[in-house]
C-alpha atoms as a PDB file:
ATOM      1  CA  UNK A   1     124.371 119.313 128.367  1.00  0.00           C
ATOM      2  CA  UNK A   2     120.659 118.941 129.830  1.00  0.00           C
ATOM      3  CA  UNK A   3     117.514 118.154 127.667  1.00  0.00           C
ATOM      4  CA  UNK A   4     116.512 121.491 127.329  1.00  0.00           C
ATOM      5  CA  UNK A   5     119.883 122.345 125.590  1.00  0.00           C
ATOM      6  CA  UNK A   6     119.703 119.014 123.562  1.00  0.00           C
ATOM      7  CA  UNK A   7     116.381 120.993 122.372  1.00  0.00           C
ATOM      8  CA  UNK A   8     118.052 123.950 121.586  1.00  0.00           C
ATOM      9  CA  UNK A   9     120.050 122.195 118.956  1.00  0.00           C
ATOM     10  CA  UNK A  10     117.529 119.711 117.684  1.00  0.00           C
ATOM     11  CA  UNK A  11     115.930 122.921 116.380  1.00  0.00           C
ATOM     12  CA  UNK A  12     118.851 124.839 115.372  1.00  0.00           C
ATOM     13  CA  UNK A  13     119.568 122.276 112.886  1.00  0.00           C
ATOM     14  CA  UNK A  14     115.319 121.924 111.604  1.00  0.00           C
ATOM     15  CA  UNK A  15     115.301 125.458 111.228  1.00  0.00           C
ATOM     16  CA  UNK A  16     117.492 125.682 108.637  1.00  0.00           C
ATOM     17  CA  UNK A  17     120.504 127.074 110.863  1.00  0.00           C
ATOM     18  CA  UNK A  18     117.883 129.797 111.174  1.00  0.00           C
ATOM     19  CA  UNK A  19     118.771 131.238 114.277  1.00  0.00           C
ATOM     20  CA  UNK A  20     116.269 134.220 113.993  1.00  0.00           C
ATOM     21  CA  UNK A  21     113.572 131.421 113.277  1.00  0.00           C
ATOM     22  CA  UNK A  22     114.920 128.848 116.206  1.00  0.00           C
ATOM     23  CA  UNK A  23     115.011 131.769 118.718  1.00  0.00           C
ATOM     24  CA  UNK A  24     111.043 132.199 118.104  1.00  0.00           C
ATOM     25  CA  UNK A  25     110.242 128.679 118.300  1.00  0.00           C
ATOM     26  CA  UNK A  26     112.710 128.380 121.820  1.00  0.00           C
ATOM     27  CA  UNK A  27     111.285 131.620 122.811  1.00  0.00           C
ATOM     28  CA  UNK A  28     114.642 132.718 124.165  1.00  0.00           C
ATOM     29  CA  UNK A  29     117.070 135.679 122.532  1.00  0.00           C
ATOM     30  CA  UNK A  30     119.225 135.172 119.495  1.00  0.00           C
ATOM     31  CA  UNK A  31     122.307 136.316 121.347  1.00  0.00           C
ATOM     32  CA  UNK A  32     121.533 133.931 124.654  1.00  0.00           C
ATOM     33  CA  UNK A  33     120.968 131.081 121.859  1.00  0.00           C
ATOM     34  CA  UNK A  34     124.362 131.979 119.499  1.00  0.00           C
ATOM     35  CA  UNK A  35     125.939 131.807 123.277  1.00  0.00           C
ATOM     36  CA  UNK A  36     125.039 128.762 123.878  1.00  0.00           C
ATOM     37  CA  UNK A  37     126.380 127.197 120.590  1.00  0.00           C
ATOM     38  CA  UNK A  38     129.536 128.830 121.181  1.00  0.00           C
ATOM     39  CA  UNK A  39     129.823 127.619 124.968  1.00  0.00           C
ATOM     40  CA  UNK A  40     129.301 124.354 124.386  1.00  0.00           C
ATOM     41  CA  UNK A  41     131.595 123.923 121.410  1.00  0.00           C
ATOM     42  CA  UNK A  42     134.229 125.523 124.070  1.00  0.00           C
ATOM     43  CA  UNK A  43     133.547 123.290 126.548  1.00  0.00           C
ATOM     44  CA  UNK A  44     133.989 120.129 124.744  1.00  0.00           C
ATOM     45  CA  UNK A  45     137.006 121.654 121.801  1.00  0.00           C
ATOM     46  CA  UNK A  46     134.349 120.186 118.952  1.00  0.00           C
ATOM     47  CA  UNK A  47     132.788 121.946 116.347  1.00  0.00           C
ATOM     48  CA  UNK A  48     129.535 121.288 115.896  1.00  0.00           C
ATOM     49  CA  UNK A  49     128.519 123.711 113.049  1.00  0.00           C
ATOM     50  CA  UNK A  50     129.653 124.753 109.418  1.00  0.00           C
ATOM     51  CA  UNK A  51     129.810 128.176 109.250  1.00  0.00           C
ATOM     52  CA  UNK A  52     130.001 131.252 106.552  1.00  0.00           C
ATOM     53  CA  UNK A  53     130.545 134.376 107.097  1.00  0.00           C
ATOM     54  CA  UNK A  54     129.736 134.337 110.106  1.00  0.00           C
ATOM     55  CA  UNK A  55     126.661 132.226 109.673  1.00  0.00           C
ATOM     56  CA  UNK A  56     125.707 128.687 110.339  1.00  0.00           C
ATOM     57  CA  UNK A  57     125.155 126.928 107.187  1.00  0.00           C
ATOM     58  CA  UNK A  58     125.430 122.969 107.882  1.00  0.00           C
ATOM     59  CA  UNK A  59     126.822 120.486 110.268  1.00  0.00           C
ATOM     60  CA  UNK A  60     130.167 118.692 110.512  1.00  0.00           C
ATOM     61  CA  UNK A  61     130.652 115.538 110.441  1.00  0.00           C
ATOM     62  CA  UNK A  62     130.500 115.441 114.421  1.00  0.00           C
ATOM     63  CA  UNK A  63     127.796 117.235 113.842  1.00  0.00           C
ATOM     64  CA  UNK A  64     125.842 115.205 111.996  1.00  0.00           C
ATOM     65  CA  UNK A  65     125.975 111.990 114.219  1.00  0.00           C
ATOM     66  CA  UNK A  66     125.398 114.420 117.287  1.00  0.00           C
ATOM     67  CA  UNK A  67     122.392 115.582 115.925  1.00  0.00           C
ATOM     68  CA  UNK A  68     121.431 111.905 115.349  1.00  0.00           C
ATOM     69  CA  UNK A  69     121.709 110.908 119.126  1.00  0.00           C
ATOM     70  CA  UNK A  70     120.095 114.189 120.166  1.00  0.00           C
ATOM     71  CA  UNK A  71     116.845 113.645 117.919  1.00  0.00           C
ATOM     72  CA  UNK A  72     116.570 110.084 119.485  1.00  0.00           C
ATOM     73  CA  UNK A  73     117.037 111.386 123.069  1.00  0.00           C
ATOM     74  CA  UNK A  74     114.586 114.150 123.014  1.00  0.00           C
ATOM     75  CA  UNK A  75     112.278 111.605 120.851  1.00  0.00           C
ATOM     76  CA  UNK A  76     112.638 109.148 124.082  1.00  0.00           C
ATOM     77  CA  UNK A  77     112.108 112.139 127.164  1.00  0.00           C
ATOM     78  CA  UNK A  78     109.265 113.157 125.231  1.00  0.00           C
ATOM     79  CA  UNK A  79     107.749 109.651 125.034  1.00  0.00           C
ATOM     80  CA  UNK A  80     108.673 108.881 128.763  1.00  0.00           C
ATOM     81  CA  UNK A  81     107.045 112.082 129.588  1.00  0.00           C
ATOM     82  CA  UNK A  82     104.197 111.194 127.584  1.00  0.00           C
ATOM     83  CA  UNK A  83     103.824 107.832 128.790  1.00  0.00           C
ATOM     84  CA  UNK A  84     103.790 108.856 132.548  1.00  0.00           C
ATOM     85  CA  UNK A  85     100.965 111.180 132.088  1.00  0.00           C
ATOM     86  CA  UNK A  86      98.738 108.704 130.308  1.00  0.00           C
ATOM     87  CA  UNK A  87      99.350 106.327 133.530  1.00  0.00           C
ATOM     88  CA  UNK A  88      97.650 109.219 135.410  1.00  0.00           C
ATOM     89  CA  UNK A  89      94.524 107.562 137.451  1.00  0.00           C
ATOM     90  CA  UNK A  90      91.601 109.586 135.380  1.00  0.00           C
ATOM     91  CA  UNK A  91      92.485 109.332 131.262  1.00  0.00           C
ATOM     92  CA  UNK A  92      91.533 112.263 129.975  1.00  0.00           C
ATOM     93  CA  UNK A  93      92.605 113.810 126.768  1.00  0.00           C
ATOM     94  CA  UNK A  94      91.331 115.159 123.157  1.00  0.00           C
ATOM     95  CA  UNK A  95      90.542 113.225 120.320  1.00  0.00           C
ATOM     96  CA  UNK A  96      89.676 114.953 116.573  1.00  0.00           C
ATOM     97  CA  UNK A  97      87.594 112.084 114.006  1.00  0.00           C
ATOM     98  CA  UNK A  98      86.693 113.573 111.165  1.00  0.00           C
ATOM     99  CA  UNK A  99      83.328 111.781 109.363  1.00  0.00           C
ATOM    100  CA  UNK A 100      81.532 113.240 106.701  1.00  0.00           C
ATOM    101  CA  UNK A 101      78.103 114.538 107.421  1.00  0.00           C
ATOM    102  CA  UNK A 102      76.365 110.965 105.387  1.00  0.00           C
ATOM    103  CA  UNK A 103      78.483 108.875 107.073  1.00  0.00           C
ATOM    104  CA  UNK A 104      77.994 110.080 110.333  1.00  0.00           C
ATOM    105  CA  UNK A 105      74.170 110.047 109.946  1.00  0.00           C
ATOM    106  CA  UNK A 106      73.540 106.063 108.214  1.00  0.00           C
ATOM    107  CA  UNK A 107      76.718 105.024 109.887  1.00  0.00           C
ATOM    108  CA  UNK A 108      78.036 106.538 112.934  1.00  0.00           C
ATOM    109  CA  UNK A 109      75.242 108.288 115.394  1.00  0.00           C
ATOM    110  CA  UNK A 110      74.697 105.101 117.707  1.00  0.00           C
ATOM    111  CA  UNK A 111      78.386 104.850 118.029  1.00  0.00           C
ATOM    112  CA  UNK A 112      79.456 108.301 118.747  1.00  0.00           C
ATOM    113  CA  UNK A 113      76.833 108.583 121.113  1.00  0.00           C
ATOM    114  CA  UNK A 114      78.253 105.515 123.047  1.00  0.00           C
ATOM    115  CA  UNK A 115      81.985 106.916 122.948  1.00  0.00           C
ATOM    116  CA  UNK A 116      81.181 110.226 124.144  1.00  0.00           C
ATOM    117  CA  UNK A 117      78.458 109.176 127.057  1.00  0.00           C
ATOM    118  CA  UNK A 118      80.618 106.467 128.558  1.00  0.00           C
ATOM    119  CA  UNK A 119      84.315 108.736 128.526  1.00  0.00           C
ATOM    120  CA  UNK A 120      83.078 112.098 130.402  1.00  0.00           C
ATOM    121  CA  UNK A 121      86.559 112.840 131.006  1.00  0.00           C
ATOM    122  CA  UNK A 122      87.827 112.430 127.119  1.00  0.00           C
ATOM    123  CA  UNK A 123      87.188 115.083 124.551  1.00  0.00           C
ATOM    124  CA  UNK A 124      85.555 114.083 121.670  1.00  0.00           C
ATOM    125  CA  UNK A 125      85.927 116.978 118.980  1.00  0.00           C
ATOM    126  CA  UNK A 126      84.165 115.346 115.617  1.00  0.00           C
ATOM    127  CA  UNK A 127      84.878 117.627 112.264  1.00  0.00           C
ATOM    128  CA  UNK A 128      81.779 117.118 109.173  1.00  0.00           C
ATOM    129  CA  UNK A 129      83.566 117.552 106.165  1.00  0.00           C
ATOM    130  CA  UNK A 130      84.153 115.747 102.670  1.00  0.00           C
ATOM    131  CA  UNK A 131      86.492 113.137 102.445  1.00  0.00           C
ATOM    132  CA  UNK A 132      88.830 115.004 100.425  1.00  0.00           C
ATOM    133  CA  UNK A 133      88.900 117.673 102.983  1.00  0.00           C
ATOM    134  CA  UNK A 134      89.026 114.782 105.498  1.00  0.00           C
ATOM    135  CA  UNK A 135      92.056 113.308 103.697  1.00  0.00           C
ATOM    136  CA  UNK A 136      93.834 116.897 103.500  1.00  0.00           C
ATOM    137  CA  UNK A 137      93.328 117.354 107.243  1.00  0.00           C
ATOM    138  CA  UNK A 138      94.419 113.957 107.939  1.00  0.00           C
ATOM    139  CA  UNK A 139      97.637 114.952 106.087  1.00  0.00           C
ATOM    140  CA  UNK A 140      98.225 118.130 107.861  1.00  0.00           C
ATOM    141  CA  UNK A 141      97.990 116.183 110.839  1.00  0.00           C
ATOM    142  CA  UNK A 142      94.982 118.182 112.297  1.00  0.00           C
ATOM    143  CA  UNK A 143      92.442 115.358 112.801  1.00  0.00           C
ATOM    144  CA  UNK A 144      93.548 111.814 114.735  1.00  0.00           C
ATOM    145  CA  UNK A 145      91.119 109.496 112.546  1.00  0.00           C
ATOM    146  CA  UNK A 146      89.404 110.247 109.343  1.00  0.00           C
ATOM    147  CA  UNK A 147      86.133 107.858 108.322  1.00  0.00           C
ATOM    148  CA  UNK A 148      86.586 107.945 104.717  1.00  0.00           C
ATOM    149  CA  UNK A 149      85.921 105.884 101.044  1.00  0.00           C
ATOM    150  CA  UNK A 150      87.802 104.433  99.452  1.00  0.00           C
ATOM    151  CA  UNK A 151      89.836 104.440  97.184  1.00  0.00           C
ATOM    152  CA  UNK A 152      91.795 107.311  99.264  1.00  0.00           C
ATOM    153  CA  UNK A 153      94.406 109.297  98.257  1.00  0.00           C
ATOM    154  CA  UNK A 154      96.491 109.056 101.149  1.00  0.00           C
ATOM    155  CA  UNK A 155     100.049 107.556 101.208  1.00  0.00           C
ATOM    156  CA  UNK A 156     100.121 103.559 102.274  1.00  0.00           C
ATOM    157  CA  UNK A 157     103.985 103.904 103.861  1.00  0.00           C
ATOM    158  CA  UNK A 158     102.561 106.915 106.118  1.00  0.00           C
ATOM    159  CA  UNK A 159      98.773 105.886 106.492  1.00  0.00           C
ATOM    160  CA  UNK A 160      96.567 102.744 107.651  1.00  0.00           C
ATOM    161  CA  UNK A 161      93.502 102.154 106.395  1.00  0.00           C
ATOM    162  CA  UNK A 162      91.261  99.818 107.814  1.00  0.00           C
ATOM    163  CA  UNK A 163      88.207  99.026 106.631  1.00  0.00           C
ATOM    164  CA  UNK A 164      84.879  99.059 108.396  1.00  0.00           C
ATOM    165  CA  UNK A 165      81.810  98.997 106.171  1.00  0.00           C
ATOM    166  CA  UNK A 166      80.975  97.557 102.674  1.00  0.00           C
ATOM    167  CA  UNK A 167      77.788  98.498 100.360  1.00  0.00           C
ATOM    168  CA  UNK A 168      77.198  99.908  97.209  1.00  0.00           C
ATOM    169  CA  UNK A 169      75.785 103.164  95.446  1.00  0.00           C
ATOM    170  CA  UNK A 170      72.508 103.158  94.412  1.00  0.00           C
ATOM    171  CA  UNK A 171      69.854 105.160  92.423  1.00  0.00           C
ATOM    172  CA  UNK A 172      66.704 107.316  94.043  1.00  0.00           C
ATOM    173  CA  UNK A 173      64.305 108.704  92.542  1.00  0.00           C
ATOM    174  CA  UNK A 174      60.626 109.557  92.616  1.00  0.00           C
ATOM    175  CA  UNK A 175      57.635 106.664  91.821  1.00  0.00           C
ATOM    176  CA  UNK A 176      57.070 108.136  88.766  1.00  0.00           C
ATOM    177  CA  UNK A 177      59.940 108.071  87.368  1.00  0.00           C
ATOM    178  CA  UNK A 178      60.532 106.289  83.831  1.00  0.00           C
ATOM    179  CA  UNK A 179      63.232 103.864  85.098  1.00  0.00           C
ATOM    180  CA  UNK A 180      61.323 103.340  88.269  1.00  0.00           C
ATOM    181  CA  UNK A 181      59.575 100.149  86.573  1.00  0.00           C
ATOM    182  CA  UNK A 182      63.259  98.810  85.827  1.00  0.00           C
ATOM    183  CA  UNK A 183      64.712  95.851  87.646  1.00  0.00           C
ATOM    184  CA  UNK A 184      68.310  97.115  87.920  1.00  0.00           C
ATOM    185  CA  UNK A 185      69.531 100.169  85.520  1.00  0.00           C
ATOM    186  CA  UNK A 186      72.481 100.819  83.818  1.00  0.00           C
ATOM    187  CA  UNK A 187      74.817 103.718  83.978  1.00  0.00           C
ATOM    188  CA  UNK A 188      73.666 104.908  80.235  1.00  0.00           C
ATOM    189  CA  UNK A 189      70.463 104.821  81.516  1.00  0.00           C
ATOM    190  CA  UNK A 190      71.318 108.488  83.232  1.00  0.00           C
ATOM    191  CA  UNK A 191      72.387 109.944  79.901  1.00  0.00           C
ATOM    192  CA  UNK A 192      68.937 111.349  78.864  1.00  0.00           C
ATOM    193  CA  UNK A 193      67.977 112.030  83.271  1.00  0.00           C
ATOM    194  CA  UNK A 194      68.911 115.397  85.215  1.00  0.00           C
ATOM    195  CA  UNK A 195      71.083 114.312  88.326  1.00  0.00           C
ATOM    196  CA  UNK A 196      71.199 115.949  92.015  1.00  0.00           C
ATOM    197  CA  UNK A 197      74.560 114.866  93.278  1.00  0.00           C
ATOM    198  CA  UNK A 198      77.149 116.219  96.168  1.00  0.00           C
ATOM    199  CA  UNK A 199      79.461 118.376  95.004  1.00  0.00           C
ATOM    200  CA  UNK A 200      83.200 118.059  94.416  1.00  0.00           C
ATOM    201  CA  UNK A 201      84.343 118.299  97.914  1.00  0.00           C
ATOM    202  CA  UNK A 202      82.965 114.816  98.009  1.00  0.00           C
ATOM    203  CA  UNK A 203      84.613 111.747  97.272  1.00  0.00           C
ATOM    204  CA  UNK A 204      80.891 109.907  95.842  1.00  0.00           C
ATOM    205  CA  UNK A 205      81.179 112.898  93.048  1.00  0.00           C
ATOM    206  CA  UNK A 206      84.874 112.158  92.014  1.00  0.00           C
ATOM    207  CA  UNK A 207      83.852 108.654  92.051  1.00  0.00           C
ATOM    208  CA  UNK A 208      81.039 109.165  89.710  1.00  0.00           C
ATOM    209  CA  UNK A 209      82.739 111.779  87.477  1.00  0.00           C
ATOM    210  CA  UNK A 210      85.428 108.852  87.231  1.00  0.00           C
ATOM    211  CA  UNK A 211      82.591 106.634  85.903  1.00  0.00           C
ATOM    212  CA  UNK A 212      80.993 108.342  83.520  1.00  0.00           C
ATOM    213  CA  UNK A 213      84.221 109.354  81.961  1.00  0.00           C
ATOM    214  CA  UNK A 214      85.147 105.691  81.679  1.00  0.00           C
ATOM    215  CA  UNK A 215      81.796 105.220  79.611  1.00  0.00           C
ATOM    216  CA  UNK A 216      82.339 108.178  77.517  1.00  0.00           C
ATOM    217  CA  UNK A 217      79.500 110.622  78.280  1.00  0.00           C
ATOM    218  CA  UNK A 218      79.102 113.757  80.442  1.00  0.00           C
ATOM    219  CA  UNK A 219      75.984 113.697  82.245  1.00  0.00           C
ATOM    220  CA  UNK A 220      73.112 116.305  82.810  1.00  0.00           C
ATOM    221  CA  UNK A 221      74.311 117.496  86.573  1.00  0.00           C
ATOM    222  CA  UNK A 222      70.971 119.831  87.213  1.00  0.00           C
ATOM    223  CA  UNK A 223      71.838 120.185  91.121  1.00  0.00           C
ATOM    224  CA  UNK A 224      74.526 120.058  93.011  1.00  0.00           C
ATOM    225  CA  UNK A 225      74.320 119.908  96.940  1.00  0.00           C
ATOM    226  CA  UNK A 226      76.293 118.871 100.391  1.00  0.00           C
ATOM    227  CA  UNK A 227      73.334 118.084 101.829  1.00  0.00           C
ATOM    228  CA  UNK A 228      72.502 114.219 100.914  1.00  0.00           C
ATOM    229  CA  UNK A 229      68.925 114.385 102.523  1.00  0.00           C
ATOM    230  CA  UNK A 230      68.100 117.250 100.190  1.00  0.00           C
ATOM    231  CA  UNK A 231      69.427 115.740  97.301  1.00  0.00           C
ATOM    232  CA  UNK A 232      67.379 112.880  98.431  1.00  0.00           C
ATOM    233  CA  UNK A 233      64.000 114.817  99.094  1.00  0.00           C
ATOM    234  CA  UNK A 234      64.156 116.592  95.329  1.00  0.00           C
ATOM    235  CA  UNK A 235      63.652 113.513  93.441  1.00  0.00           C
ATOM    236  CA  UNK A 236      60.605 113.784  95.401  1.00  0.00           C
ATOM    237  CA  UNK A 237      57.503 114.109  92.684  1.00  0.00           C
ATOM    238  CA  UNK A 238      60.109 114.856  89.965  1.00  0.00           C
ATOM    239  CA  UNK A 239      62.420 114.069  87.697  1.00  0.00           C
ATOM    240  CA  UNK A 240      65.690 113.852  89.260  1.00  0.00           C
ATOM    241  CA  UNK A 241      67.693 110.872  90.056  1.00  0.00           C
ATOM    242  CA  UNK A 242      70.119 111.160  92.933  1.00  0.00           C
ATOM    243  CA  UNK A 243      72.955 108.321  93.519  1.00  0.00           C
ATOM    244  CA  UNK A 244      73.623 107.776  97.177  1.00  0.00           C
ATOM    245  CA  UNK A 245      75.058 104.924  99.747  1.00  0.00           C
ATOM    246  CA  UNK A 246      72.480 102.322  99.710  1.00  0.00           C
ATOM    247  CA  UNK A 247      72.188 101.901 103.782  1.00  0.00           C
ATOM    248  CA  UNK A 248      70.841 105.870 103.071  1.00  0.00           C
ATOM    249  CA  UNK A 249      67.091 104.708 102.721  1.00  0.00           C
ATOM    250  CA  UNK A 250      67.238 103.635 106.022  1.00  0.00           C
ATOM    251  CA  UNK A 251      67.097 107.307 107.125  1.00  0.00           C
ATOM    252  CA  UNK A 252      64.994 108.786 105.164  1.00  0.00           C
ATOM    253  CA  UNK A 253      60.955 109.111 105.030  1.00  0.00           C
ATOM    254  CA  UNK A 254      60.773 106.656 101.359  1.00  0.00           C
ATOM    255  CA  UNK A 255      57.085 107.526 100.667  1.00  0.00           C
ATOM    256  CA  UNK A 256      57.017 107.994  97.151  1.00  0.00           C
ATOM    257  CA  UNK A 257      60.395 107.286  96.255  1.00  0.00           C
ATOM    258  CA  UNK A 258      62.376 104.122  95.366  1.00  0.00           C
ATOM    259  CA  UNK A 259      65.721 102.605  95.248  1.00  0.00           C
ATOM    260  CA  UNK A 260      67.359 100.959  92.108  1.00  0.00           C
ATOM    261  CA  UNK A 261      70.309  99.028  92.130  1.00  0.00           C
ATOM    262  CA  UNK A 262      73.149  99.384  89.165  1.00  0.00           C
ATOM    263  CA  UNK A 263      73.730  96.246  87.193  1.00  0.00           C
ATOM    264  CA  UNK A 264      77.042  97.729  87.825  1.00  0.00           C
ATOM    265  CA  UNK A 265      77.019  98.998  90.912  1.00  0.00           C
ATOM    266  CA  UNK A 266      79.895 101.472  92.287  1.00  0.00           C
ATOM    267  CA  UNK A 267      81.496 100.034  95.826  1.00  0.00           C
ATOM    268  CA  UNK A 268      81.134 102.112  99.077  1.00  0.00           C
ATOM    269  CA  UNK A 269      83.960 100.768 101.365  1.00  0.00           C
ATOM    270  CA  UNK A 270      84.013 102.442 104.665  1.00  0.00           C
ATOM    271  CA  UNK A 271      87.595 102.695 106.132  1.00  0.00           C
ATOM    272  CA  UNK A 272      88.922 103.909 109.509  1.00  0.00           C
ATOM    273  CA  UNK A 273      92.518 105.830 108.375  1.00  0.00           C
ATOM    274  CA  UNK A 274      95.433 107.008 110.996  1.00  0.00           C
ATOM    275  CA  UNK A 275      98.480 107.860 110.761  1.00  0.00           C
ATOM    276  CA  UNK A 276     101.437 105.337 111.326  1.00  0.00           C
ATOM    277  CA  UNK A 277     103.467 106.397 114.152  1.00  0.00           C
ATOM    278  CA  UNK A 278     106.009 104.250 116.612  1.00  0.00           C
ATOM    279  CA  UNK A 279     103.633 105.320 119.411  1.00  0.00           C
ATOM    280  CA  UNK A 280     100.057 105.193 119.831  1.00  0.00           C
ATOM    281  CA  UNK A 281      98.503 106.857 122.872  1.00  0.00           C
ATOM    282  CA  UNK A 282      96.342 105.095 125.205  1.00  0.00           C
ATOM    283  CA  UNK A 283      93.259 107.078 124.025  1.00  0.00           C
ATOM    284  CA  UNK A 284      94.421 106.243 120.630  1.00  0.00           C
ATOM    285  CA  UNK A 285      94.355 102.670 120.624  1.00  0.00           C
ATOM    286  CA  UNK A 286      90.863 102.597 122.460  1.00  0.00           C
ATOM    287  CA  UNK A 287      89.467 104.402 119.942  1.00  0.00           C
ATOM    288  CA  UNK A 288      90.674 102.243 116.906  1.00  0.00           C
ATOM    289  CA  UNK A 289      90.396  99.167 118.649  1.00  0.00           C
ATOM    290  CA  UNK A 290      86.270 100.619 119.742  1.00  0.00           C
ATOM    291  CA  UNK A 291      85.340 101.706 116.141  1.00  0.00           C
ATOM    292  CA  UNK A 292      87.020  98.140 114.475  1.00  0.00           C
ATOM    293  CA  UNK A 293      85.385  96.087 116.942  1.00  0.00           C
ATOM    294  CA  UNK A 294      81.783  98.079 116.820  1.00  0.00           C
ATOM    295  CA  UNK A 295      81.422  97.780 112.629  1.00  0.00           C
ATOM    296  CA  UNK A 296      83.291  94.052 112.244  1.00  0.00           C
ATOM    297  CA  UNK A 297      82.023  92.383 115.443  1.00  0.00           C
ATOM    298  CA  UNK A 298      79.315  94.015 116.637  1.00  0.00           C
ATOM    299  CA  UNK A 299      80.454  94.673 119.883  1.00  0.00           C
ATOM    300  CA  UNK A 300      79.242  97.720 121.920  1.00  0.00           C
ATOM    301  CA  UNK A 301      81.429 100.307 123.101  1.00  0.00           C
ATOM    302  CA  UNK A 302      83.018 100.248 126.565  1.00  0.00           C
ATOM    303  CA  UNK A 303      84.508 102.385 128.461  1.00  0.00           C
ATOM    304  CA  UNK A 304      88.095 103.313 128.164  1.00  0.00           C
ATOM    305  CA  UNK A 305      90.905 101.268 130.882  1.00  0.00           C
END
């Protein structure tokens, strides 16, 4: 039996015993496939399959530990393969971070502009959404690295989170605001003040929604946006309070608005989140290893080796 027959089975047996469904993935005929099964049971007086019917509907018990050894030899061809294409001379490849559209901007521009300028030959494909979306995508498996808050909702025995930024949320609004001529303000200080906040496809708004139902009030939610540097600019001559990452101000044209701290302040903890695999691809580890050492040492980015 070669590898590609070792395949054949593999996905007999995670279809289901589907053979319709395994044919389509194999892209080869039901009958050539059911001829197959048959030729190699034959061949080697085992049987391999339960059957009903005429149907596959499990494994024996020869079966079962063949499928076993198969997984682990396909799992090993397919890393060998893999391996000896990353050990090509040019590394070249496609890599999908997902950063949400605040992050990027306060956080991430300088180094995502270093990545992409000094690895021509590696495809940088960077998705802007929420982190919940982030974290659903992350799941689903189509995005390598999500930049995210935390607390996340992803699974610690499947997921690593490291983290790479720590500040706080903080309140803007305009000059003259009443609670402008406060020190610090308090989170019942909102109660009686219109908000602009992100909306729900944002982890900041779960995290706020989570505070004010720990202090017992629903707050006066006048706008709702995705775009942090409008919710910004309407507190702007009026009286709206927005709550946004502290480092934000640094972005933003401040003239007649300030920035008040919480006495309470909500955390903003930055992590870098992948998925925990055996194997980690060349491009993989550089770009881990990059964004860790960028945010926690302050090293530039180099190229990739």
């Amino acid at each position: 039996m070669d590898i590609s027959q070792l395949k054949y089975f593999v996905c007999i047996v995670d279809s289901d015993f589907n053979l319709s469904s395994a044919s389509r993935k194999l892209h080869i005929s039901q009958p050539a496939l059911t001829q197959y099964i048959r030729k190699f049971e034959d061949e080697e007086n085992t049987e391999l399959f339960i059957r009903s019917s005429g149907r596959l509907v499990g494994l024996t018990v020869s079966g079962e530990n063949f499928y076993v050894n198969a997984m682990n030899v396909v799992k090993h061809h397919e890393l060998m393969l893999k391996e000896l294409r990353e050990n090509a001379s040019t590394i070249k490849g496609k890599i999908a971070i997902g950063v949400p559209p605040l992050i990027l901007t306060v956080l991430f521009t300088r180094l995502l502009s270093q990545l992409i300028t000094k690895n021509p030959f590696i495809n940088f494909v960077i998705v802007e959404e929420g982190a919940f979306e982030l974290e659903k995508q992350m799941v689903l498996h189509e995005i390598d690295f999500a930049i995210i808050l935390q607390p996340t909702d992803l699974k610690q025995q499947l997921f690593s989170e490291d983290l790479i930024h720590k500040d706080e949320l903080t309140a803007f609004m305009s000059i003259d605001h009443p609670l402008a001529q406060q020190d610090t303000i308090s989170w019942f200080d909102l109660k009686q003040h219109p908000l602009a906040i992100f909306k729900e496809t944002f982890m900041i708004r779960h995290q706020l929604e989570r505070k004010f139902e720990s202090l017992g009030f629903r707050p006066n939610i006048a706008i709702t946006s995705s775009s942090w540097d409008f919710l910004l600019e309407s507190t702007r001559g009026s009286n709206f309070i927005t709550i946004l990452p502290s480092p934000t101000r640094n972005h933003m044209r401040m003239e007649g608005i300030v920035e008040k701290h919480f006495d309470q302040p909500i955390s903003w903890h930055v992590v870098l989140a992948y998925p925990i695999k055996q194997h980690h691809n060349r491009i993989e580890i550089y770009v881990k290893r990059s964004i860790i050492d960028f945010f926690t040492k302050g090293i530039d980015i180099e190229p990739i080796k």
